[in-house]
PDB file of N, CA and C in Angstrom:
ATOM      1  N   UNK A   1      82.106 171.662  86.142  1.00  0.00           N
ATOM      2  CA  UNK A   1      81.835 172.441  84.946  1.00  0.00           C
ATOM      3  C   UNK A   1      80.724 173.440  85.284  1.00  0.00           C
ATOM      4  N   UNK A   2      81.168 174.767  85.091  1.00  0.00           N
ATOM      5  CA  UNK A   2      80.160 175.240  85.556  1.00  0.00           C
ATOM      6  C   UNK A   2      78.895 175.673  84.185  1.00  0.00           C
ATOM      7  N   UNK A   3      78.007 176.303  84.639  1.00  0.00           N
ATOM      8  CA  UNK A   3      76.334 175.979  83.768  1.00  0.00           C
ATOM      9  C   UNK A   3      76.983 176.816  82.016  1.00  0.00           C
ATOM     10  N   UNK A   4      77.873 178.199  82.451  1.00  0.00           N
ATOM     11  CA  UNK A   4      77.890 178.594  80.949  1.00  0.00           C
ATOM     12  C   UNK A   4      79.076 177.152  79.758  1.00  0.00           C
ATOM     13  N   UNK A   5      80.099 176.588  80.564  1.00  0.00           N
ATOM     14  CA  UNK A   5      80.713 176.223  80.229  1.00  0.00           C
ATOM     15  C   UNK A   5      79.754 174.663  78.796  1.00  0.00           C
ATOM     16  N   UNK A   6      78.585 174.385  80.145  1.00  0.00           N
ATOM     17  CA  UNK A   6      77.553 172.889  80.005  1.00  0.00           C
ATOM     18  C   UNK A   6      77.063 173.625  78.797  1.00  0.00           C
ATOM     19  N   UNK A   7      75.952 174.944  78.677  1.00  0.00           N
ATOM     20  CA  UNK A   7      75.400 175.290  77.444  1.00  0.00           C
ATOM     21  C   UNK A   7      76.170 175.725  76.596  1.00  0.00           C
ATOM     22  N   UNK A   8      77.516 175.867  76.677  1.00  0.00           N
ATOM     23  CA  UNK A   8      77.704 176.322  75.275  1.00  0.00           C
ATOM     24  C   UNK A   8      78.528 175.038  74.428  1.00  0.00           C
ATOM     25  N   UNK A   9      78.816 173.654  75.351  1.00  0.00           N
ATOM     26  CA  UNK A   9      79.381 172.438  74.874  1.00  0.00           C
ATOM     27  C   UNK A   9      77.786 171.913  74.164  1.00  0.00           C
ATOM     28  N   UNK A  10      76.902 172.017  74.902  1.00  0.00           N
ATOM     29  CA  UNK A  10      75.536 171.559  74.666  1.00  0.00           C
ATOM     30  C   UNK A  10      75.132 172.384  73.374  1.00  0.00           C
ATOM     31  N   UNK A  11      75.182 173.321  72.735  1.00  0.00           N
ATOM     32  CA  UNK A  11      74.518 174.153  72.090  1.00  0.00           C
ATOM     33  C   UNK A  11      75.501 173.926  70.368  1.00  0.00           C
ATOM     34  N   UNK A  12      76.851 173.686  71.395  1.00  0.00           N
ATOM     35  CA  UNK A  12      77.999 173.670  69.267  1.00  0.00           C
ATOM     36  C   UNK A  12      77.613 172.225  69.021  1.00  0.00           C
ATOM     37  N   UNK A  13      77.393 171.248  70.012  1.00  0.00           N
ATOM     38  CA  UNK A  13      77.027 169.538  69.557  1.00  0.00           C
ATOM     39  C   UNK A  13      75.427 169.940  69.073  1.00  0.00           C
ATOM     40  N   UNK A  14      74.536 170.466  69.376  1.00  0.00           N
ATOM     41  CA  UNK A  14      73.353 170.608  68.597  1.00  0.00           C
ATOM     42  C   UNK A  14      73.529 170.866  67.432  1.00  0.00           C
ATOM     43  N   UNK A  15      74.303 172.092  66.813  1.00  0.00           N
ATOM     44  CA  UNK A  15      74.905 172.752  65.880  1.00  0.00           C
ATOM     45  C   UNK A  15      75.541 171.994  64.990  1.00  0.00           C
ATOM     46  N   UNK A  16      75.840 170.877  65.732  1.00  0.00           N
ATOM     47  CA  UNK A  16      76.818 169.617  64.663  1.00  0.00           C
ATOM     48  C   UNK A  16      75.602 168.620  64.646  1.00  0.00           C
ATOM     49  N   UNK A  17      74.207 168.749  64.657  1.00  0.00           N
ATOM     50  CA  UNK A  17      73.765 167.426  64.452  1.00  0.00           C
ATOM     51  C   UNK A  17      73.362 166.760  65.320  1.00  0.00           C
ATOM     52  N   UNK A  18      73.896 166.679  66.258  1.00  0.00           N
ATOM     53  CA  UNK A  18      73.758 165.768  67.329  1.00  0.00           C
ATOM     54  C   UNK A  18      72.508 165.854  67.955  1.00  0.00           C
ATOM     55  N   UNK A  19      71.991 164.800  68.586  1.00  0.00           N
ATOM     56  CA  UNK A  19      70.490 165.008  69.282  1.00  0.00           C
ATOM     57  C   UNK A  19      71.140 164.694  71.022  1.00  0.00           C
ATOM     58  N   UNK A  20      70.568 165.640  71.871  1.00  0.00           N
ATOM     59  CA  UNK A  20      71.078 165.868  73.006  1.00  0.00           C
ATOM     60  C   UNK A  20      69.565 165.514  73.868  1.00  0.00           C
ATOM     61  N   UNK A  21      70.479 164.899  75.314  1.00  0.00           N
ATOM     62  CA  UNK A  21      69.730 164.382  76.144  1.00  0.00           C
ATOM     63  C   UNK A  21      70.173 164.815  77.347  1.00  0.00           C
ATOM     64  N   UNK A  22      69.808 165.152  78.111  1.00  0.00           N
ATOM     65  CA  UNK A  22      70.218 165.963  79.523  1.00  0.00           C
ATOM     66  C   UNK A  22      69.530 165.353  80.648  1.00  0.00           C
ATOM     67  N   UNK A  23      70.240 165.270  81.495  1.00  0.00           N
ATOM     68  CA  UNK A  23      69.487 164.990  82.660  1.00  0.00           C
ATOM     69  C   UNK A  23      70.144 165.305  83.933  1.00  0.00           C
ATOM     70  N   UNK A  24      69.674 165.078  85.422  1.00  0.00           N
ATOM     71  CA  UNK A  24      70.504 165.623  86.208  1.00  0.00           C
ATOM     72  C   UNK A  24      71.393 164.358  86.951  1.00  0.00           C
ATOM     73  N   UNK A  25      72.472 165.025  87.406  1.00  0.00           N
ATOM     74  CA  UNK A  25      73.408 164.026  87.947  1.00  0.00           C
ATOM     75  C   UNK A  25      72.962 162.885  89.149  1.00  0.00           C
ATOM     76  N   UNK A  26      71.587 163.493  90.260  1.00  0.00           N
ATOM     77  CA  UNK A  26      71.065 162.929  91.298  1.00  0.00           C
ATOM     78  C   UNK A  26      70.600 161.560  90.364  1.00  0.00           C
ATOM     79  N   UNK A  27      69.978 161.706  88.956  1.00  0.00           N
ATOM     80  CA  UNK A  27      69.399 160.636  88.666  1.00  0.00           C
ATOM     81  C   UNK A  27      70.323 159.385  88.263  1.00  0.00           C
ATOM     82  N   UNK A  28      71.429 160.104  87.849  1.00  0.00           N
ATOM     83  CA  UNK A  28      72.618 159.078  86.868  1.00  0.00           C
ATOM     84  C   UNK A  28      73.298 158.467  88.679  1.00  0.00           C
ATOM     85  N   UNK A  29      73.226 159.202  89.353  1.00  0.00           N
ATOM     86  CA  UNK A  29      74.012 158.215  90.811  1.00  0.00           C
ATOM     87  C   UNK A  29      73.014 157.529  91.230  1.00  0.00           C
ATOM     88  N   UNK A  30      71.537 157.969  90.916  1.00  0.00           N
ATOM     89  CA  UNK A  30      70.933 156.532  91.648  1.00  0.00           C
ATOM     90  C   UNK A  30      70.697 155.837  90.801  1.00  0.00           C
ATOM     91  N   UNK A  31      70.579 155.465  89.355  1.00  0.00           N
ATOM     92  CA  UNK A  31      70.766 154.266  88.250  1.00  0.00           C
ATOM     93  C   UNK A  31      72.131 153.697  88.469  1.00  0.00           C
ATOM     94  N   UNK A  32      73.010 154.330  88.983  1.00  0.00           N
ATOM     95  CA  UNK A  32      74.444 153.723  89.111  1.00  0.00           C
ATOM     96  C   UNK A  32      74.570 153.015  90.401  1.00  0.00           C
ATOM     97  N   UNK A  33      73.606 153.480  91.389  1.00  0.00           N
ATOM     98  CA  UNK A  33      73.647 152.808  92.586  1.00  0.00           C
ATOM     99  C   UNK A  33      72.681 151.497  92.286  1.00  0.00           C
ATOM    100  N   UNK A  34      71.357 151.358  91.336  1.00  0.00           N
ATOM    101  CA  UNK A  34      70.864 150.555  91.242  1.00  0.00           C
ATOM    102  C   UNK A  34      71.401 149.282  90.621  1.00  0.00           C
ATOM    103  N   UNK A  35      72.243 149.429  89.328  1.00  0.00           N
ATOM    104  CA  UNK A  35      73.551 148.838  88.669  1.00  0.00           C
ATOM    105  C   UNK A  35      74.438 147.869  89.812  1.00  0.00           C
ATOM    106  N   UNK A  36      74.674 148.438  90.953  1.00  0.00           N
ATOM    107  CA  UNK A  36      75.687 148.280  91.996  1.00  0.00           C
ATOM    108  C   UNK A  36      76.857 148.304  91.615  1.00  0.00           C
ATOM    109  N   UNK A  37      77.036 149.570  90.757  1.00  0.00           N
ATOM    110  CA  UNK A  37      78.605 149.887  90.321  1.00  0.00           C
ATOM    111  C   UNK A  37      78.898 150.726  91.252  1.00  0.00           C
ATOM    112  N   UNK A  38      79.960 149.899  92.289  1.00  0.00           N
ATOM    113  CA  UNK A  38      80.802 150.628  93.328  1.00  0.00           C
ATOM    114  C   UNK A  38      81.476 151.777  93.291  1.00  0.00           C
ATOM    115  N   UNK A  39      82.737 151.148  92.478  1.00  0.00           N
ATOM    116  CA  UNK A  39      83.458 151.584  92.175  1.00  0.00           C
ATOM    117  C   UNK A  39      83.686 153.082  90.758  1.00  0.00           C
ATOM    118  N   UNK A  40      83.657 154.096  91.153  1.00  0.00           N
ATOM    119  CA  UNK A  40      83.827 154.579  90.281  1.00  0.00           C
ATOM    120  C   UNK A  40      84.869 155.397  89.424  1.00  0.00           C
ATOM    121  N   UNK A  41      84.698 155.103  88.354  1.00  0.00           N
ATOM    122  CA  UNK A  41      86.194 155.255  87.176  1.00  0.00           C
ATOM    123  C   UNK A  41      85.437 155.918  86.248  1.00  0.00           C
ATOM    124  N   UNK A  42      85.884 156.026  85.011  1.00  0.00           N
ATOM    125  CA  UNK A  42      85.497 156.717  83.788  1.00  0.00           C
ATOM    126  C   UNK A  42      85.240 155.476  83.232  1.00  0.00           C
ATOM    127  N   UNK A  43      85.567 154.515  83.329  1.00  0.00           N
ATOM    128  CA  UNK A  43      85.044 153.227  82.503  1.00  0.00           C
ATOM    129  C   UNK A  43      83.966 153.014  83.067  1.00  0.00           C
ATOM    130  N   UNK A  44      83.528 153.024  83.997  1.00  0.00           N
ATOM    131  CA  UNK A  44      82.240 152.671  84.759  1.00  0.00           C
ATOM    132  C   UNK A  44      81.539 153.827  84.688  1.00  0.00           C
ATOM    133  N   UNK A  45      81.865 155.091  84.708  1.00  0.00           N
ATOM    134  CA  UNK A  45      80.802 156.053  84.143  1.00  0.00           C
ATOM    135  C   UNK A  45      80.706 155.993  82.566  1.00  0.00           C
ATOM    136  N   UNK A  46      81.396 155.609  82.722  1.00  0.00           N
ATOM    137  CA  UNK A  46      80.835 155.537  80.717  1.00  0.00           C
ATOM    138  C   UNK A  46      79.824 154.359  80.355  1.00  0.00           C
ATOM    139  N   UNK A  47      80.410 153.081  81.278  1.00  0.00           N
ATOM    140  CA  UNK A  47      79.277 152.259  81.151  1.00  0.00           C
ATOM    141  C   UNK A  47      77.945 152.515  81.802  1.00  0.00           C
ATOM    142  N   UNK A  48      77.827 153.306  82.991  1.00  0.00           N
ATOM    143  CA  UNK A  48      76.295 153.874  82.950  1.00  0.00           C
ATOM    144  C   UNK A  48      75.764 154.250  82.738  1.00  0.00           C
ATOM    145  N   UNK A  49      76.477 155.484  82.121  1.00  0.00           N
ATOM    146  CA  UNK A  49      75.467 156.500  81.488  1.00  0.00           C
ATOM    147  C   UNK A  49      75.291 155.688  80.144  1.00  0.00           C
ATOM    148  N   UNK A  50      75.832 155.040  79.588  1.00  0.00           N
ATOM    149  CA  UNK A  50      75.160 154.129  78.014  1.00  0.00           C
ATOM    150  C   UNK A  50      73.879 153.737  78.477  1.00  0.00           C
ATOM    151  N   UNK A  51      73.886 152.458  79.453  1.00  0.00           N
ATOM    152  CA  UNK A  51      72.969 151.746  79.919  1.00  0.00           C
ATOM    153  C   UNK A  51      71.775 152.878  80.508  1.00  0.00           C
ATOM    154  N   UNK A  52      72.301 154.090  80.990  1.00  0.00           N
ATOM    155  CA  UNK A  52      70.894 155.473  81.630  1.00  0.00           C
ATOM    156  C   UNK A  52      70.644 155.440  80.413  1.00  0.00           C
ATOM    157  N   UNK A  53      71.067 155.908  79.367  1.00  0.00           N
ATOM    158  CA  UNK A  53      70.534 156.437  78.459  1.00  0.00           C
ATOM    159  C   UNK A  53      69.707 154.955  77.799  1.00  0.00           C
ATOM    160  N   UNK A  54      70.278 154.427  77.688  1.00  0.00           N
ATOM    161  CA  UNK A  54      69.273 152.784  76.847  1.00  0.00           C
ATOM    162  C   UNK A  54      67.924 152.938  77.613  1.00  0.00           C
ATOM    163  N   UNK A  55      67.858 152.899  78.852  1.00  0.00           N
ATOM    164  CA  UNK A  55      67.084 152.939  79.888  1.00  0.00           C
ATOM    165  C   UNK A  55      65.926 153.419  79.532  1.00  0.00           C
ATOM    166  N   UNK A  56      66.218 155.092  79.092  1.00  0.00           N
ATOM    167  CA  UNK A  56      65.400 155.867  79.035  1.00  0.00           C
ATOM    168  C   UNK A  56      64.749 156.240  77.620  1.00  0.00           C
ATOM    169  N   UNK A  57      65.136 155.210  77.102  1.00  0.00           N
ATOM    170  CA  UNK A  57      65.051 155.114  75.705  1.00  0.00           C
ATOM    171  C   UNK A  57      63.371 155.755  75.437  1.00  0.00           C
ATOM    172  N   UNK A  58      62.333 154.923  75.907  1.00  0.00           N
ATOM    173  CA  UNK A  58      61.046 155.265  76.006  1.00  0.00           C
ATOM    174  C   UNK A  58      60.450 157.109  76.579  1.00  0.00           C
ATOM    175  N   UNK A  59      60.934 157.254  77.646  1.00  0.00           N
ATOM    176  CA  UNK A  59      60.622 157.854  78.431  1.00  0.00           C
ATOM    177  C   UNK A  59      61.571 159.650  77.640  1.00  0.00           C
ATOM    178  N   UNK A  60      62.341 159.328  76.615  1.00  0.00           N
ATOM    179  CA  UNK A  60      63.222 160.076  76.751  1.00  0.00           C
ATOM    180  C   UNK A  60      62.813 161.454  75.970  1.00  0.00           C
ATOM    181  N   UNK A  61      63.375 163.254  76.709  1.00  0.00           N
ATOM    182  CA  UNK A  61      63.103 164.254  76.251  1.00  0.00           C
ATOM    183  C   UNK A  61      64.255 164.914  75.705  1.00  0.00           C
ATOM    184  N   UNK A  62      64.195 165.153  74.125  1.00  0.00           N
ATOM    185  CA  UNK A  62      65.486 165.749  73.668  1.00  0.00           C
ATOM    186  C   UNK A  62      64.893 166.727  73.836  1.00  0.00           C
ATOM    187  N   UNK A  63      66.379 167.252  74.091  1.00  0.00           N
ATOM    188  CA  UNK A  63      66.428 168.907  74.568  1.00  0.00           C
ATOM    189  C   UNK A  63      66.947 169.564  73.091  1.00  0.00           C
ATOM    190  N   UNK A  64      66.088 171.295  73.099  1.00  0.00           N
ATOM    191  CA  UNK A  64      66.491 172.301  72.324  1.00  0.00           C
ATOM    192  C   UNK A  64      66.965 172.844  72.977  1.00  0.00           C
ATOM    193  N   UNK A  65      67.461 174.138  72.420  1.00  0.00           N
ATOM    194  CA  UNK A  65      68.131 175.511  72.608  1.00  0.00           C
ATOM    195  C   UNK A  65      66.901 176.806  72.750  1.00  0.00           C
ATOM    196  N   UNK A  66      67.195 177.328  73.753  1.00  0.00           N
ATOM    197  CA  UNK A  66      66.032 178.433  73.838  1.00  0.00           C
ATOM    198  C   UNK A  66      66.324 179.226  72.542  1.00  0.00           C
ATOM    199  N   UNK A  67      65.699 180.110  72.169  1.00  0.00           N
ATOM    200  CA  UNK A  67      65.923 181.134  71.015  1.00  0.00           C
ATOM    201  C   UNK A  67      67.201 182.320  71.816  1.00  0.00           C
ATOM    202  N   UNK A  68      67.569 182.500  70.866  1.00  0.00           N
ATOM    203  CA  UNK A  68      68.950 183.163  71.339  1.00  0.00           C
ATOM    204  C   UNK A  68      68.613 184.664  72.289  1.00  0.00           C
ATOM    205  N   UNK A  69      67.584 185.323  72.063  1.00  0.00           N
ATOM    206  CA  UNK A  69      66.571 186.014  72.858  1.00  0.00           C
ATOM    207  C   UNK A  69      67.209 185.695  74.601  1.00  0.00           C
ATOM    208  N   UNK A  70      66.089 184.605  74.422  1.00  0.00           N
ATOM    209  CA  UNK A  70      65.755 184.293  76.342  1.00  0.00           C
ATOM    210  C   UNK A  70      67.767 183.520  76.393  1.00  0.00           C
ATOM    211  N   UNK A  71      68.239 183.078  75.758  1.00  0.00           N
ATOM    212  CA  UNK A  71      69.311 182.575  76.070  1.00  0.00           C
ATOM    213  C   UNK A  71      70.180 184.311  76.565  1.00  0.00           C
ATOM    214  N   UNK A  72      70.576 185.113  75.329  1.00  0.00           N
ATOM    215  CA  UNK A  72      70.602 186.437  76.269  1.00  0.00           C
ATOM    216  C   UNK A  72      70.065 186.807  77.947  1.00  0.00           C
ATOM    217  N   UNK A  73      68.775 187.302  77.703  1.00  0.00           N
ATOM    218  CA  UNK A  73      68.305 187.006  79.075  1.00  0.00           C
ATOM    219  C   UNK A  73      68.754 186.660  80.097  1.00  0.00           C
ATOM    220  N   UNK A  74      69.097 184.871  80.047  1.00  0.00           N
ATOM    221  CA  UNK A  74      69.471 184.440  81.035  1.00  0.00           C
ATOM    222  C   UNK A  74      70.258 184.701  81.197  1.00  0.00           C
ATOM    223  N   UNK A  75      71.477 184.933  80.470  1.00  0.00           N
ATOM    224  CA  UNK A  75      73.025 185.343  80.571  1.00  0.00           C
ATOM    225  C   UNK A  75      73.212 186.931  81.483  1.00  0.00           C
ATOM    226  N   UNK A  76      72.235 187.369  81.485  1.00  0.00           N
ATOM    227  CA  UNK A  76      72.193 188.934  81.808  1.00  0.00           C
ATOM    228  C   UNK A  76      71.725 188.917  83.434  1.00  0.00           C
ATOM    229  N   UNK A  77      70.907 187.797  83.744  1.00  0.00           N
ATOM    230  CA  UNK A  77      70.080 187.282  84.503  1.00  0.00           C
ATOM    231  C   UNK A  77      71.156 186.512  85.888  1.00  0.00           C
ATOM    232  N   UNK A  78      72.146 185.537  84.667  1.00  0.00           N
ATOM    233  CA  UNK A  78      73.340 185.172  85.810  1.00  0.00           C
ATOM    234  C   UNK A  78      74.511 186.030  86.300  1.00  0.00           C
ATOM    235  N   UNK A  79      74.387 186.966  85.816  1.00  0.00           N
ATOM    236  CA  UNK A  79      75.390 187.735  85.622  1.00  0.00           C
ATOM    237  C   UNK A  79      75.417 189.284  86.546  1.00  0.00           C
ATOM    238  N   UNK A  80      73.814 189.556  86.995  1.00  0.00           N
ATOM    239  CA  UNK A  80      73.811 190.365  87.460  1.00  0.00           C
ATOM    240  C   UNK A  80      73.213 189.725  89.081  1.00  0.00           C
ATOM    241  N   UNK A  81      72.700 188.752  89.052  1.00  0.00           N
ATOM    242  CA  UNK A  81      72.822 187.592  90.282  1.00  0.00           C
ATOM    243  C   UNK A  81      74.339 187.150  90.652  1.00  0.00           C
ATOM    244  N   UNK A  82      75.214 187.578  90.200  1.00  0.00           N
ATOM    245  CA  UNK A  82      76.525 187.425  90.426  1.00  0.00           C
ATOM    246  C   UNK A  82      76.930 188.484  91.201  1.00  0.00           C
ATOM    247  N   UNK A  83      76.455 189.347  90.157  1.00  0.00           N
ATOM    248  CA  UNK A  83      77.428 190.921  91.030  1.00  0.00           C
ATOM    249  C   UNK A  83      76.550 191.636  92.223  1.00  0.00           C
ATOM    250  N   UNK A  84      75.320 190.595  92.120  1.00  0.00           N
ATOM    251  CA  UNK A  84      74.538 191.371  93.690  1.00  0.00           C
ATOM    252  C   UNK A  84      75.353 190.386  95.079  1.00  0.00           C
ATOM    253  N   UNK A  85      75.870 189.127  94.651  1.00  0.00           N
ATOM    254  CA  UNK A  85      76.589 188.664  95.271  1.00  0.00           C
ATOM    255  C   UNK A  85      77.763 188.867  95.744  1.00  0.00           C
ATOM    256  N   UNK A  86      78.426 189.773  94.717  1.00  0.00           N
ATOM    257  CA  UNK A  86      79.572 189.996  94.591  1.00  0.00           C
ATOM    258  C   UNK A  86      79.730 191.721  95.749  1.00  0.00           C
ATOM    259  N   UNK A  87      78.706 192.013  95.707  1.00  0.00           N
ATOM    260  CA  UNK A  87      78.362 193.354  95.903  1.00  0.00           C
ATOM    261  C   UNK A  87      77.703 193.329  97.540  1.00  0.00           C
ATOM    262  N   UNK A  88      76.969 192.072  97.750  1.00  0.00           N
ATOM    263  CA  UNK A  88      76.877 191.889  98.913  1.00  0.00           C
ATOM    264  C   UNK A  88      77.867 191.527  99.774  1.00  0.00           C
ATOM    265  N   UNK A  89      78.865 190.520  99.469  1.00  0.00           N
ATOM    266  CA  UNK A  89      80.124 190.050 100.323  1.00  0.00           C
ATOM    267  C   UNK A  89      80.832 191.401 100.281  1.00  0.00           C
ATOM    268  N   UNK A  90      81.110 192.199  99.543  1.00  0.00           N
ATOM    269  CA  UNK A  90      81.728 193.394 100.168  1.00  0.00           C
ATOM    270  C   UNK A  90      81.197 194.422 100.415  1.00  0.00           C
ATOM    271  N   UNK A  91      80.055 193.945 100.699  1.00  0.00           N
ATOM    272  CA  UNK A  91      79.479 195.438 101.867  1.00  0.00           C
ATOM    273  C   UNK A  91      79.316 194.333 103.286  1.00  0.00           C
ATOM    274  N   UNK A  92      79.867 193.297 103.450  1.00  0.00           N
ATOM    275  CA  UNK A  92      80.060 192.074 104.883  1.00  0.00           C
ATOM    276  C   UNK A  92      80.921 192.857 105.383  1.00  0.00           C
ATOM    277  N   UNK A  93      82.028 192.757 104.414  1.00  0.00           N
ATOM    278  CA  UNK A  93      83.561 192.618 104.359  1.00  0.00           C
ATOM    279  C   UNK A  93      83.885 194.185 104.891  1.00  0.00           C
ATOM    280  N   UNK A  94      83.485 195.310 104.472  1.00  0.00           N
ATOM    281  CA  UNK A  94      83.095 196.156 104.985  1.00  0.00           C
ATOM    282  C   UNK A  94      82.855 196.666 106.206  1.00  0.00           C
ATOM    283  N   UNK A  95      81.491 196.172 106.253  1.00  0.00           N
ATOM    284  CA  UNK A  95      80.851 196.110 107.900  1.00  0.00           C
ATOM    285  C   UNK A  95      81.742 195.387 108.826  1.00  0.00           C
ATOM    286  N   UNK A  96      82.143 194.566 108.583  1.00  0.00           N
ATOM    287  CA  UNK A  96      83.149 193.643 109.492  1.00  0.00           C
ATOM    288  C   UNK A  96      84.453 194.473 110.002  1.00  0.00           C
ATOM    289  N   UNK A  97      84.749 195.180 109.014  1.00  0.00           N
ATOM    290  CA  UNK A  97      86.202 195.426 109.356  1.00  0.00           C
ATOM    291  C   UNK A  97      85.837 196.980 109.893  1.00  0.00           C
ATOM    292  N   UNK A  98      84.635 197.968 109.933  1.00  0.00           N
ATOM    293  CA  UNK A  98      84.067 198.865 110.446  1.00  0.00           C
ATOM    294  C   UNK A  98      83.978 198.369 112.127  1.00  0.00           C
ATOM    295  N   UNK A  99      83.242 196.976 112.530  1.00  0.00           N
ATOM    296  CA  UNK A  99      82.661 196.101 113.276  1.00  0.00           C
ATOM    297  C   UNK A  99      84.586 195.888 114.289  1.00  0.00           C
ATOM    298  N   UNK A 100      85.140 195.832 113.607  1.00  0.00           N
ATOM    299  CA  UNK A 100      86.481 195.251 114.592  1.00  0.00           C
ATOM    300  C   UNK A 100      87.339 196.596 114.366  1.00  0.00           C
ATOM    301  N   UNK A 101      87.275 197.530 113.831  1.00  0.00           N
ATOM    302  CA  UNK A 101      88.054 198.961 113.899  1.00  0.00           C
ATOM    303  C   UNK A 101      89.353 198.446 113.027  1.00  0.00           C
ATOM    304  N   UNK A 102      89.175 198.336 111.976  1.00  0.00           N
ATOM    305  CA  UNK A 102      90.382 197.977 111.035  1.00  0.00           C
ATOM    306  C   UNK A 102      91.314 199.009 110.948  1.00  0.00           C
ATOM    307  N   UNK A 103      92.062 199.066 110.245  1.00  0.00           N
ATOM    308  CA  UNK A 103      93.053 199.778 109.579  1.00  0.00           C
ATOM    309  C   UNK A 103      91.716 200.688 108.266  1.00  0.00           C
ATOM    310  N   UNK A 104      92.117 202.506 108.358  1.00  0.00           N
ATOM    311  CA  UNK A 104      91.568 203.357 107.451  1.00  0.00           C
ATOM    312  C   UNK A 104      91.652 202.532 106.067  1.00  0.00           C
ATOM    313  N   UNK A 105      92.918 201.991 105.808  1.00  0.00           N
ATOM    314  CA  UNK A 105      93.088 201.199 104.417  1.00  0.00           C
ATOM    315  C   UNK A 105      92.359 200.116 103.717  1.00  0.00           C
ATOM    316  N   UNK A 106      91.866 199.511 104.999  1.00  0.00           N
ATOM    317  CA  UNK A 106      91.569 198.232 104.479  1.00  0.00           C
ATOM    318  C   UNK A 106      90.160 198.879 104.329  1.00  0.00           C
TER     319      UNK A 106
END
């Protein structure tokens, strides 16, 4: 799932009420490794992440929504970090085929 897909599932469940808890995946595989749940299924990820989350019951930080502002921002932010990427592989792609005497076309 990629990150716009995560905030905007994250942002309509806020919107409904819901109180949201986030965390990163490195932490949920080593509570699952501590568990010694081998095997993994959707039944067994479902049973860990219950038990992560019970876990963290104390310790735990609900997450907000930035103000729609910096949420812009960032969107503008991934987006143009995209196309310098996008913009770098074809000036490679470019050089490369300059680099081996391509075809005028390509």
């Amino acid at each position: 799932m990629n990150r716009e897909d995560h905030e905007s599932i994250v942002l309509y469940l806020y919107s409904m009420g819901f109180s949201i808890f986030t965390s990163t995946s490195g932490k949920g595989k080593k509570f699952s490794q501590a568990l010694g749940l081998i095997h993994k299924t959707d039944k067994s990820d479902s049973f860990m992440l219950a038990r992560y989350g019970a876990a963290q019951n104390e310790h735990i930080h609900l997450w907000k929504p930035d103000n729609a502002k910096i949420r812009d921002i960032k969107t503008l932010i991934r987006r143009l970090s995209a196309l310098e990427k996008d913009c770098l592989r074809e000036h490679n792609q470019l050089e490369a085929s300059e680099i081996s005497d391509a075809h005028d076309r390509v």
